[in-house]
N, C-alpha and C. Protein backbone atom coordinates (compact mmCIF):
# COMPACT_ATOMS: atom_id res chain seq x y z
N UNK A 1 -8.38 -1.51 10.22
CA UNK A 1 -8.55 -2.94 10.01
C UNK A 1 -10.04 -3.21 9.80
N UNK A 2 -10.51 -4.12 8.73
CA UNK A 2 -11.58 -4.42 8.86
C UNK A 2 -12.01 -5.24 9.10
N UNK A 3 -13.30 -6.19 9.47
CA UNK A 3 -13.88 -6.91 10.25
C UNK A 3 -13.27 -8.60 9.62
N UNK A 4 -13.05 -8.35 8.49
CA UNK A 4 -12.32 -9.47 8.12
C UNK A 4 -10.98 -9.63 8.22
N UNK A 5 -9.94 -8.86 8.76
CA UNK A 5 -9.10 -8.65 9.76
C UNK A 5 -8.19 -8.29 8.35
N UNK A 6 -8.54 -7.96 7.17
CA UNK A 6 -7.82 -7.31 6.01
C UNK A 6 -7.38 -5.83 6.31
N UNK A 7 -6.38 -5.02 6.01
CA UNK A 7 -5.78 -4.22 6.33
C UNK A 7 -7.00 -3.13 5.43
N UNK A 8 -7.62 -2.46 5.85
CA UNK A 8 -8.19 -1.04 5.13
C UNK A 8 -7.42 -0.08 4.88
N UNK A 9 -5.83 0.29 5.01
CA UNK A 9 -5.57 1.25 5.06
C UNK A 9 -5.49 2.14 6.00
N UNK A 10 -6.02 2.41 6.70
CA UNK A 10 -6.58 3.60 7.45
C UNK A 10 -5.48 3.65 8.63
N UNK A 11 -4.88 2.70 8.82
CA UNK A 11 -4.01 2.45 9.95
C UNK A 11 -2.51 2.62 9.51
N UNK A 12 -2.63 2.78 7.86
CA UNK A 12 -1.46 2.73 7.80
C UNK A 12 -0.64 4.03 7.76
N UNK A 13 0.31 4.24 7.69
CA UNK A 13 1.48 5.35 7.31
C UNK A 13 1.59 5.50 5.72
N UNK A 14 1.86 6.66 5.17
CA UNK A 14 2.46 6.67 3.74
C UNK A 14 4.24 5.65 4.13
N UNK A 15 5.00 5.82 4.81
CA UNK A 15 5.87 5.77 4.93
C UNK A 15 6.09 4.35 5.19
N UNK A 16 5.20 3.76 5.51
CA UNK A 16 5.07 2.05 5.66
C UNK A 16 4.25 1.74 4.25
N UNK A 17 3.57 2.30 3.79
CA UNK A 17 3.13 1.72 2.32
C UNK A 17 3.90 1.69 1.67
N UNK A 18 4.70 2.70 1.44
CA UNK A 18 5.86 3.02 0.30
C UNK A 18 6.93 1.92 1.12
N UNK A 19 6.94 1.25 2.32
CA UNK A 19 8.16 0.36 2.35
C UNK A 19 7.84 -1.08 2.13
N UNK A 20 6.53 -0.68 2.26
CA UNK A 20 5.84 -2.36 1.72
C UNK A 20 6.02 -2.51 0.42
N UNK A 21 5.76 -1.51 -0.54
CA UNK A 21 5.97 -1.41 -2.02
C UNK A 21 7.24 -1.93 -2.40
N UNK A 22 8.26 -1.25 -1.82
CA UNK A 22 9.51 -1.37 -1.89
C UNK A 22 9.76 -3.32 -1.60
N UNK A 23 9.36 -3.66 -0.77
CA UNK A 23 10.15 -4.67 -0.54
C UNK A 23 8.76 -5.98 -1.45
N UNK A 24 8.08 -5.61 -1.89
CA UNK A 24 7.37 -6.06 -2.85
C UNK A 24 7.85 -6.25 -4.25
N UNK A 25 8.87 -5.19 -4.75
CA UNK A 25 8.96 -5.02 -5.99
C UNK A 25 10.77 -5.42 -5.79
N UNK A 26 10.90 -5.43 -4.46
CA UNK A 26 12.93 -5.67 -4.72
C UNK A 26 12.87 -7.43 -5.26
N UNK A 27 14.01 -6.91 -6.31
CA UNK A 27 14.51 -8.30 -7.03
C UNK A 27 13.47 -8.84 -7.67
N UNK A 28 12.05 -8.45 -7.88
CA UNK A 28 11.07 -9.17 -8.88
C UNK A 28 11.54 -8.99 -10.08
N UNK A 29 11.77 -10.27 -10.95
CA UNK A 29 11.54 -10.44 -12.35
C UNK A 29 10.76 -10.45 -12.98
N UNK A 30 10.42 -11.30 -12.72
CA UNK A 30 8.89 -11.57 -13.00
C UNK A 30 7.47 -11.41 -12.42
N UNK A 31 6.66 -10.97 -13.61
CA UNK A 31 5.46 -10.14 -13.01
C UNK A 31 4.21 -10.73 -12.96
N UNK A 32 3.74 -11.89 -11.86
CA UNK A 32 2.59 -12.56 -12.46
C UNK A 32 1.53 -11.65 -12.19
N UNK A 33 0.57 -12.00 -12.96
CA UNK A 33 -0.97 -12.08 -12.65
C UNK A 33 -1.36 -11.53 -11.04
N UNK A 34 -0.99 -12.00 -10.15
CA UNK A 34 -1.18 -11.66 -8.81
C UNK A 34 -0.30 -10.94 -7.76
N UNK A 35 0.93 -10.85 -8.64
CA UNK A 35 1.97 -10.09 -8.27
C UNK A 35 1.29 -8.48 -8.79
N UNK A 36 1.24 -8.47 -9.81
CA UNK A 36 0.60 -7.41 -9.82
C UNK A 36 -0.57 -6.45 -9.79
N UNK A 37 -1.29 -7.64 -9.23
CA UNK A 37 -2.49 -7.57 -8.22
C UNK A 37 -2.25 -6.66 -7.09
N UNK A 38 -1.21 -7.12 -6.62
CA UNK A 38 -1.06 -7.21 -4.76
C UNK A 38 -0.47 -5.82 -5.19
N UNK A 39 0.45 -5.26 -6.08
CA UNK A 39 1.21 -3.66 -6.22
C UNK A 39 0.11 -3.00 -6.72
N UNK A 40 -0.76 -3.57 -7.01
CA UNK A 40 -1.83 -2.67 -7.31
C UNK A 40 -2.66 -2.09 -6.01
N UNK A 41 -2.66 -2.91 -5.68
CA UNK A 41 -3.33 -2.71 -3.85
C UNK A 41 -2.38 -1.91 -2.92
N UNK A 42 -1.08 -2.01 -3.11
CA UNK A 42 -0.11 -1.45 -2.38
C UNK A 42 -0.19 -0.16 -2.68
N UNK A 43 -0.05 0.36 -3.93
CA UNK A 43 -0.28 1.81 -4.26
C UNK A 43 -1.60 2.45 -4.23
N UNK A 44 -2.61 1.51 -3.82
CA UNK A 44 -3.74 1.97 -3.70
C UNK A 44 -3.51 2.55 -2.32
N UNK A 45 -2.90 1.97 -1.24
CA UNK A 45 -2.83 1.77 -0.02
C UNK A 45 -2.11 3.16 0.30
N UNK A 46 -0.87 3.03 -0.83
CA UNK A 46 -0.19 4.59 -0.60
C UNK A 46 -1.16 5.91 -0.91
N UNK A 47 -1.45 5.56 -1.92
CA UNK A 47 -2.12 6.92 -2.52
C UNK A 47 -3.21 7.01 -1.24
N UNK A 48 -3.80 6.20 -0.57
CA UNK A 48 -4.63 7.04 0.73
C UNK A 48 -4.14 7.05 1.55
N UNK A 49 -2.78 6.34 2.09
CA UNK A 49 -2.70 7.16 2.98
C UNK A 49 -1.51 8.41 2.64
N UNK A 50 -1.16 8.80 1.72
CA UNK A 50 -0.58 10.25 0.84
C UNK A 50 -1.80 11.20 1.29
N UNK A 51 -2.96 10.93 1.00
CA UNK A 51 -4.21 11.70 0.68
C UNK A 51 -4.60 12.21 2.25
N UNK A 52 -4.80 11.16 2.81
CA UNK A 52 -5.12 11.25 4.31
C UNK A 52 -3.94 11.94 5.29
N UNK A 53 -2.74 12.05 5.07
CA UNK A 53 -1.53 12.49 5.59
C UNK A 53 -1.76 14.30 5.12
N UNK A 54 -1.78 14.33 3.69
CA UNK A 54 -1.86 15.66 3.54
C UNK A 54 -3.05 16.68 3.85
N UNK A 55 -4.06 15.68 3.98
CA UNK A 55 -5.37 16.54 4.50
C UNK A 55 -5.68 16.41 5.80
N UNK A 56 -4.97 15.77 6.88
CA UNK A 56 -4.51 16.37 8.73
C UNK A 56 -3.46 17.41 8.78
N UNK A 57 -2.57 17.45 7.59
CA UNK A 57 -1.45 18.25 7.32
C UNK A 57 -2.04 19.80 7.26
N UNK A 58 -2.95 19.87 6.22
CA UNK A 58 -3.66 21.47 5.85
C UNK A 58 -4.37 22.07 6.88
């Protein structure tokens, strides 16, 4: 968490990013501007903590 109480990542799970994704993208039609902002951030969110999971893993 960072000091602006925004989520950094660092706390999270791959397994909770990928369910945040999920329930981000269920039933969207339509794709605004900030909708796909926020999945942009979400997979950012996955891909570190993917990254960070597999390199405590090795």
């Amino acid at each position: 968490m960072t000091t602006s109480g925004v989520c950094c990542g660092r706390c999270v799970s791959a397994a909770a990013a990928n369910a945040a994704i999920r329930r981000h993208v269920a039933g969207r039609v339509v794709w605004t501007p900030e909708a796909l902002a926020e999945l942009d951030r979400l997979r950012a969110l996955w891909r570190e903590a993917v990254r960070r999971e597999l390199t405590a893993a090795a």
